[in-house]
Protein backbone atom coordinates (compact mmCIF):
# COMPACT_ATOMS: atom_id res chain seq x y z
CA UNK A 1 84.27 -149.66 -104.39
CA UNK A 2 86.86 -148.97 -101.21
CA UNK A 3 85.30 -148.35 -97.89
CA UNK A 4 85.74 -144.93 -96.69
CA UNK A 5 87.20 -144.75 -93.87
CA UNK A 6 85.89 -141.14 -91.55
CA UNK A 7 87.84 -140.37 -88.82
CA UNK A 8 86.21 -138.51 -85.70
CA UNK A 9 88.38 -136.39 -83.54
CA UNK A 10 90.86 -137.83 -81.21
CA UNK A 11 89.68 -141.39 -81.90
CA UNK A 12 92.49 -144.06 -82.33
CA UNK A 13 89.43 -146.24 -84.68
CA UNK A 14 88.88 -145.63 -87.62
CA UNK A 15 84.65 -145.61 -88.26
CA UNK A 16 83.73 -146.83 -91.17
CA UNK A 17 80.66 -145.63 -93.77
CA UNK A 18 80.38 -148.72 -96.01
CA UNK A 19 79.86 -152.39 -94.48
CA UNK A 20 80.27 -152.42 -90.59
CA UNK A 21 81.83 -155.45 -89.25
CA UNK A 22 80.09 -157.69 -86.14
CA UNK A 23 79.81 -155.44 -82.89
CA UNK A 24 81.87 -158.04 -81.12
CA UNK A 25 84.68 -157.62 -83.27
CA UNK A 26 84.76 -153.84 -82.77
CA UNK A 27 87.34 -153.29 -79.68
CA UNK A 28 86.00 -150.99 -76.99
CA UNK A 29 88.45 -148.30 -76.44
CA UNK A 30 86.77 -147.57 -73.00
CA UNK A 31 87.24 -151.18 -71.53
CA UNK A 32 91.04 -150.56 -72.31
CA UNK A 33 91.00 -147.89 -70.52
CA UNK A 34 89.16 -149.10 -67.67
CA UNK A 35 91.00 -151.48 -67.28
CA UNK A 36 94.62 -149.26 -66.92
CA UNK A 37 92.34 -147.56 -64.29
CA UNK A 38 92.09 -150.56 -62.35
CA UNK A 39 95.85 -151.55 -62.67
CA UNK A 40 96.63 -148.25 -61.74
CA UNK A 41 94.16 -148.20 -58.61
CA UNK A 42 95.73 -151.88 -57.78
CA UNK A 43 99.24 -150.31 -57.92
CA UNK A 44 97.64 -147.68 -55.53
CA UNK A 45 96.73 -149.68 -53.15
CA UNK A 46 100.61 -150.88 -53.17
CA UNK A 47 102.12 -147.71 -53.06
CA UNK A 48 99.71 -146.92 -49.95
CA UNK A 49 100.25 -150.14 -48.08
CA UNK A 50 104.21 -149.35 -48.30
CA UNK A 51 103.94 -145.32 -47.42
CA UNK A 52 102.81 -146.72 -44.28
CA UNK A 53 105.12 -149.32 -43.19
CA UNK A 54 108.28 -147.50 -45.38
CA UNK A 55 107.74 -144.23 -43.56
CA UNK A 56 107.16 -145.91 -39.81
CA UNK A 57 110.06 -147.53 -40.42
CA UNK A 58 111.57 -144.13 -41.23
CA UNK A 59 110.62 -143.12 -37.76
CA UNK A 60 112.75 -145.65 -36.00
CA UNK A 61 116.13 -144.25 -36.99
CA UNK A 62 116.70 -140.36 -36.23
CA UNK A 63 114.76 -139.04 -38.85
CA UNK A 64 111.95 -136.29 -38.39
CA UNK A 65 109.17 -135.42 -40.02
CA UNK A 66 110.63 -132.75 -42.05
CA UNK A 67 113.64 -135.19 -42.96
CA UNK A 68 111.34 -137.79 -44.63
CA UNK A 69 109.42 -134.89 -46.33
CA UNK A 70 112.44 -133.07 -47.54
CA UNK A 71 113.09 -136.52 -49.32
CA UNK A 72 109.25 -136.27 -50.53
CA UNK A 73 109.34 -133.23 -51.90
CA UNK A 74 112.82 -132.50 -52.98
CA UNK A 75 113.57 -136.05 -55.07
CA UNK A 76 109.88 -135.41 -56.46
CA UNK A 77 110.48 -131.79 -57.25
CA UNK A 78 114.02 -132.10 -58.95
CA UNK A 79 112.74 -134.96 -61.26
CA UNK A 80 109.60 -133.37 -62.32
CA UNK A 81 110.51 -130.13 -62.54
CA UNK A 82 111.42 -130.17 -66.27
CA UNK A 83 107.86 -131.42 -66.82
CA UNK A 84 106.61 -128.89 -65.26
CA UNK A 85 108.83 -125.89 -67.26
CA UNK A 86 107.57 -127.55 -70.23
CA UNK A 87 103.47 -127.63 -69.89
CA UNK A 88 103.64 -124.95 -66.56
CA UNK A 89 100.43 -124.21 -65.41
CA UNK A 90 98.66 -125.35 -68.88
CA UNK A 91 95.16 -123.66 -68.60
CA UNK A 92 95.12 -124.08 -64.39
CA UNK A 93 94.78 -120.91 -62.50
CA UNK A 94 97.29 -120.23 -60.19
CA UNK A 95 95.18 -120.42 -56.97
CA UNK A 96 93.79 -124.12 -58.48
CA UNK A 97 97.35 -125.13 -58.69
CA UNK A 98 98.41 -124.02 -55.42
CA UNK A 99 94.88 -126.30 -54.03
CA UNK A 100 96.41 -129.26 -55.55
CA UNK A 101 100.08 -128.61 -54.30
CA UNK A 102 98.55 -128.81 -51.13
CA UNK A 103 95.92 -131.18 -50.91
CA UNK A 104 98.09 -133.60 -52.83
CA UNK A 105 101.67 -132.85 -52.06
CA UNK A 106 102.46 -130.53 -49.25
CA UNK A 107 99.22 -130.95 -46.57
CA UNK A 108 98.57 -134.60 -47.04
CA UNK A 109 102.30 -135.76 -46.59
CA UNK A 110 103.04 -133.69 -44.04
CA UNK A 111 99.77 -134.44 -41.96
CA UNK A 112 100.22 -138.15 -42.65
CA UNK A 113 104.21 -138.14 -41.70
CA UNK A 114 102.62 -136.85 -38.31
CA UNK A 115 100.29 -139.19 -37.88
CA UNK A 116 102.89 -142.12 -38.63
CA UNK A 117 105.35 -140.89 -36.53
CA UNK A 118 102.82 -140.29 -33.55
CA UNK A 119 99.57 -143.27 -33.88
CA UNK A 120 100.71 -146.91 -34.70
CA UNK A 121 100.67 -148.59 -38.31
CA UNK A 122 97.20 -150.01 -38.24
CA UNK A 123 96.20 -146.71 -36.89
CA UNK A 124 97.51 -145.28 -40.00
CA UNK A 125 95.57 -147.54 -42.14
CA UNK A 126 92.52 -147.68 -41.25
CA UNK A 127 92.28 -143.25 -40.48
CA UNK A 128 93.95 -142.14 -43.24
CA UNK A 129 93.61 -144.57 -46.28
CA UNK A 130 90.31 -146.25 -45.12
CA UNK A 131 88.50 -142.80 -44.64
CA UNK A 132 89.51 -141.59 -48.20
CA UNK A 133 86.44 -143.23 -49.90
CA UNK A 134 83.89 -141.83 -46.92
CA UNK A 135 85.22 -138.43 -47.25
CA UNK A 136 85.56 -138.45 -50.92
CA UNK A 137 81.82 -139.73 -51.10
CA UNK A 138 80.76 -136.84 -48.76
CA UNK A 139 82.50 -134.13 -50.82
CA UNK A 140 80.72 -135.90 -53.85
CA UNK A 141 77.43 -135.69 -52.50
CA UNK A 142 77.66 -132.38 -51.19
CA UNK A 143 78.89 -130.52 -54.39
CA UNK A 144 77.79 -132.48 -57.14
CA UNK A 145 74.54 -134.01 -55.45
CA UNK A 146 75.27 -137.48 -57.35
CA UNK A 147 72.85 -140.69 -56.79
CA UNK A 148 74.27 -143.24 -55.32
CA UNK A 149 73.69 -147.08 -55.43
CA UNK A 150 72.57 -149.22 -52.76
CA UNK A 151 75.51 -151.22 -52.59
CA UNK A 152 77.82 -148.37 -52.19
CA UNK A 153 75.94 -147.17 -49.34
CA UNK A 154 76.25 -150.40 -47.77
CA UNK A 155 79.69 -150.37 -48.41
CA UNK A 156 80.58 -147.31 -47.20
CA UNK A 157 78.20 -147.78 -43.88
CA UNK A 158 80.38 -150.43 -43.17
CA UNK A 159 83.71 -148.36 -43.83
CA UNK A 160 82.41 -146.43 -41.41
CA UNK A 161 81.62 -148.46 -38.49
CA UNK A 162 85.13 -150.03 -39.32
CA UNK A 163 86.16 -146.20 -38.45
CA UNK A 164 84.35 -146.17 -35.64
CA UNK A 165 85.57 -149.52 -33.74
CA UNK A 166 89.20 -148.23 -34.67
CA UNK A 167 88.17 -144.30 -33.53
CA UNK A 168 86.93 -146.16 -29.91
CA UNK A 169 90.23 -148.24 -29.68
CA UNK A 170 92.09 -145.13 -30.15
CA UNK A 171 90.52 -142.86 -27.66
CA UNK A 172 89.76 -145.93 -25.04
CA UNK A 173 93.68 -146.13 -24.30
CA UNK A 174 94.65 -142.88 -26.15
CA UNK A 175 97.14 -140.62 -24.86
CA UNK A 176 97.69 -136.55 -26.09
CA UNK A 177 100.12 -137.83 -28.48
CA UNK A 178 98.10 -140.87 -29.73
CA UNK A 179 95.08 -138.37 -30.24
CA UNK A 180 96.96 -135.81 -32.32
CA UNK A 181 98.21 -138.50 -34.52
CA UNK A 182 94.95 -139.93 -35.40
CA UNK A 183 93.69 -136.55 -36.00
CA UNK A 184 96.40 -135.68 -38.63
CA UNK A 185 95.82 -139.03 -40.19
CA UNK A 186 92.14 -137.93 -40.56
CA UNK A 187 93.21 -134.65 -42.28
CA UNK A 188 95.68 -135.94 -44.39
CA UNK A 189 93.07 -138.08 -45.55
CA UNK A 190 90.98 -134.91 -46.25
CA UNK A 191 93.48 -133.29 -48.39
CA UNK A 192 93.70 -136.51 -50.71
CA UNK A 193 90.03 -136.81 -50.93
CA UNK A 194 89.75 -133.05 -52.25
CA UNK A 195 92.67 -133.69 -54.22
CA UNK A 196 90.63 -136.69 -56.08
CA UNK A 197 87.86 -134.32 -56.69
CA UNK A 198 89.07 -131.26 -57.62
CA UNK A 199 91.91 -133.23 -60.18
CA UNK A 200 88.41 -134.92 -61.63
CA UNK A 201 86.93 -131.86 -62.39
CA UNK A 202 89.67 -129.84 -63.33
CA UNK A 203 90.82 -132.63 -66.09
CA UNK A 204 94.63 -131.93 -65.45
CA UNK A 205 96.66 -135.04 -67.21
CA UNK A 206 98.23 -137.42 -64.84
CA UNK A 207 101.70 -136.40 -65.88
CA UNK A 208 101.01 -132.61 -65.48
CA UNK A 209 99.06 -133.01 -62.28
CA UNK A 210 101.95 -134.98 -60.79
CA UNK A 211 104.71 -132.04 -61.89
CA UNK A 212 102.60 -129.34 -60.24
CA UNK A 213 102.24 -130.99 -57.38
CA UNK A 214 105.92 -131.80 -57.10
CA UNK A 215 107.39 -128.76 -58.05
CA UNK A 216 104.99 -126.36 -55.82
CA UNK A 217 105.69 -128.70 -53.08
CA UNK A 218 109.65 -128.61 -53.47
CA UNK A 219 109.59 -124.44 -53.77
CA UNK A 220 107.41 -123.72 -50.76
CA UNK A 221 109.15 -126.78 -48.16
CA UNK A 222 112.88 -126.86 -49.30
CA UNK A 223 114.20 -123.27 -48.01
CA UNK A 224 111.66 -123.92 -45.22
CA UNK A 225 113.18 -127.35 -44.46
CA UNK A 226 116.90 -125.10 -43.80
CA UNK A 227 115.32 -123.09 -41.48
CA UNK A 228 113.87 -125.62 -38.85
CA UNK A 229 115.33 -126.85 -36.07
CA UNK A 230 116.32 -130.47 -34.81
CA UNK A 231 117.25 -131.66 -38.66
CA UNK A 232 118.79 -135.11 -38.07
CA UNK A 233 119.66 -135.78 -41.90
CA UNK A 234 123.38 -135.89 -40.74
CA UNK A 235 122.61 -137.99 -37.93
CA UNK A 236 121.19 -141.09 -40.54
CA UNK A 237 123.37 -143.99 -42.57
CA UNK A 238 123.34 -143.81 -46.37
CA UNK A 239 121.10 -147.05 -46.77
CA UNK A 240 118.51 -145.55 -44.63
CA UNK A 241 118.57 -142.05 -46.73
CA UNK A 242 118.70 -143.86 -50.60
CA UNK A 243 116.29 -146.11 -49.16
CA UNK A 244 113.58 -143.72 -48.05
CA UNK A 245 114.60 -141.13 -50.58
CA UNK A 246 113.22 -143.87 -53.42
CA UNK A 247 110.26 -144.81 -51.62
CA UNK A 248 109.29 -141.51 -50.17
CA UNK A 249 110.84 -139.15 -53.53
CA UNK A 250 110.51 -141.62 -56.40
CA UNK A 251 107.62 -144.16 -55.64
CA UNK A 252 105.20 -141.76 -53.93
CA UNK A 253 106.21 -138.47 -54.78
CA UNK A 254 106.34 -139.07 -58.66
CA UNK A 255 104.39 -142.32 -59.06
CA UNK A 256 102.00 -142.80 -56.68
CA UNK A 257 100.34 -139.14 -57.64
CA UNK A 258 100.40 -140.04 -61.36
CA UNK A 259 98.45 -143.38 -60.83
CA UNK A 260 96.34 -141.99 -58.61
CA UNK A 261 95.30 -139.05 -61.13
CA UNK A 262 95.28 -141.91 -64.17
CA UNK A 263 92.99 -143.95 -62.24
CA UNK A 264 90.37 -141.10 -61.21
CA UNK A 265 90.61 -140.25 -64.80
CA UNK A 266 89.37 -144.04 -65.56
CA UNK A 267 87.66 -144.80 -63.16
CA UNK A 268 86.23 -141.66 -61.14
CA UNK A 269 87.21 -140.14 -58.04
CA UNK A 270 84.71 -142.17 -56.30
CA UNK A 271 85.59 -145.66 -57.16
CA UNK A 272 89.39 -144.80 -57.20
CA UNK A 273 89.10 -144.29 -53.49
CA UNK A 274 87.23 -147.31 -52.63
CA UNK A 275 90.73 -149.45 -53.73
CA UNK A 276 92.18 -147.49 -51.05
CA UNK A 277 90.22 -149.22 -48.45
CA UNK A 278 92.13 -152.49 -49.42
CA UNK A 279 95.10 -150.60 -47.36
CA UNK A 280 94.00 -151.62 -43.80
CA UNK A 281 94.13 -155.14 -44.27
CA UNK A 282 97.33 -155.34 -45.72
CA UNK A 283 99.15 -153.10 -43.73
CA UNK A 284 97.93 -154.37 -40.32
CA UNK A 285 99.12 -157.97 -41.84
CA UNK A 286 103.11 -156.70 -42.66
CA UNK A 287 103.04 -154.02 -39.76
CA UNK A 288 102.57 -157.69 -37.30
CA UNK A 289 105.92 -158.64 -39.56
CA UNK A 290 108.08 -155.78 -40.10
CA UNK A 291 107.37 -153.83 -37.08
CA UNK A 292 106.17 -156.12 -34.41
CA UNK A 293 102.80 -154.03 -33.85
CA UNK A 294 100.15 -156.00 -32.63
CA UNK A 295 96.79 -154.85 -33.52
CA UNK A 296 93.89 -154.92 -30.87
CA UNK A 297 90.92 -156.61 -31.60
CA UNK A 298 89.02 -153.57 -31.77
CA UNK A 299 91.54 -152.63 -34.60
CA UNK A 300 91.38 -155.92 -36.39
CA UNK A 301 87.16 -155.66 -36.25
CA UNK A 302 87.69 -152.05 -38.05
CA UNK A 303 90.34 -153.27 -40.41
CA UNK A 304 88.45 -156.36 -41.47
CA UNK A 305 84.93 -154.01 -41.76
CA UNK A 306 86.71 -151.40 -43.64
CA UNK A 307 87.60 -154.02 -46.26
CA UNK A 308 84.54 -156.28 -46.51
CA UNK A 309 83.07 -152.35 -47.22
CA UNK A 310 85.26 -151.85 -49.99
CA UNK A 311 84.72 -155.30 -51.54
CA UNK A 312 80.82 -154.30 -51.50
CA UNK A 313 81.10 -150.54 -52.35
CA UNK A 314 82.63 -151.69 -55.42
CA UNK A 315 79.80 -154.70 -56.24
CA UNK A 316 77.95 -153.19 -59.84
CA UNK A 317 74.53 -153.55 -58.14
């Protein structure tokens, strides 16, 4: 007699009722998908490394903050804008997605774009993407009260002292302008970390997330953008505008949101962060290349503790 074959739900296997074959000839749909988390959370940690560098390097032509965000939000918005006429606001409450417009789109690039054009690269890396994982950890902890392993607290102890030597080779030889740089990099760093968490919770699909972050980004900046003074669009060659306009609109806008939210949905918002503390090192590494900034060795001792806390945050044990 034929096997029947039962299908449950959503499931892309079939589960069989008559003879079951060997358990390690049954593929685990949840390693596959584990594993795009981690591709995705690698590509992350990419995407990161270059929205530091790519947008410093913005800052040494004439462009302003509100330049390199109108090519944020703008490029994102247009292209993601049909995506988001199709699904809209799906079963999301208006006032949940205005929370991720911000803390994903509008307040974390427009803090960060401050701190890059006021703190130096390695600043950048180490306050913004090397805090995500402590701050998404503490919002964790404090809303969801979940256990935690001792490995991760050992990692993220030493994320934080990594903070710590690069917070006291900030304000050692700070000035105002150095200061309020490194603060914006620590709220822009904020806004992701709540973005991780609420996204999580919420369940909004990467695709969708990434359209209504876009799109209420590109309604509330773009008539704001017209209205500010000391624009220097004009003022910028074409290579410089197509070139941050496809980093800044296309690669972070539009991608680096989507991976971001496919990865959480893999992997957690938890251990999704603690790939971002890869950033440091490999920004302070091309910033000494493509921008000639040499990192203190305070900065280096945070950089290099920020990652070896990553690498044991993310240890199974």
């Amino acid at each position: 007699m034929p096997e029947k074959v039962c299908w449950r739900g959503d499931d892309a296997l079939p589960r069989l009722t008559g003879n079951k074959p060997p358990m390690s000839s049954v593929a685990d749909p949840g390693s596959d998908s584990k594993a795009m988390g981690i591709l995705c959370a690698l590509a992350v940690v990419a995407l990161f490394a270059g929205f530091t560098l790519v947008s410093r390097l913005g800052f040494t032509t004439a462009l302003t903050v509100p330049d390199i965000a109108l090519l944020r939000f703008g490029i994102a918005g247009l292209l993601l804008c049909p995506v988001f006429l199709k699904y809209r606001l799906g079963s999301l409450k208006w006032h949940q997605a205005a929370g991720l417009a911000f803390t994903g789109g509008l307040g974390f690039a427009l803090f960060a774009y401050t701190g890059f054009r006021l703190a130096p690269a390695s600043h950048g890396a180490v306050l913004l993407h090397g805090t995500i994982p402590l701050f998404t950890f503490l919002i964790i902890h404090l809303t969801l009260h979940e256990s935690v392993r001792r490995a991760r607290k050992i990692g993220l102890f030493l994320i934080l002292a990594g903070i710590v030597a690069m917070a006291w080779d900030s304000i050692s030889g700070a000035t105002e302008r150095q200061l309020v740089g490194d603060a914006s990099l620590l709220l822009a760093a904020i806004c992701w970390s709540v973005y991780g968490v609420t996204v999580k919770r919420l369940g909004v699909p990467p695709v969708h997330a990434a359209s209504i972050v876009a799109t209420f980004s590109m309604v509330c900046f773009v008539p704001v953008y017209f209205l500010l003074p000391g624009k220097a669009l004009h003022l910028v060659g074409w290579r410089d505008i197509v070139a941050q306009g496809a980093f800044q609109g296309v690669l972070l806008g539009v991608v680096s949101i989507f991976v971001y939210t496919r990865a959480v949905a893999s992997l957690g918002a938890q251990e999704t962060a603690l790939f971002t503390a890869a950033v440091p090192c490999i920004t302070t590494v091309l910033a000494v290349f493509l921008l000639g900034e040499m990192p203190s060795s305070a900065a280096l001792l945070g950089v290099f503790t920020v990652t070896a806390g990553m690498a044991i945050a993310l240890r199974k044990t």
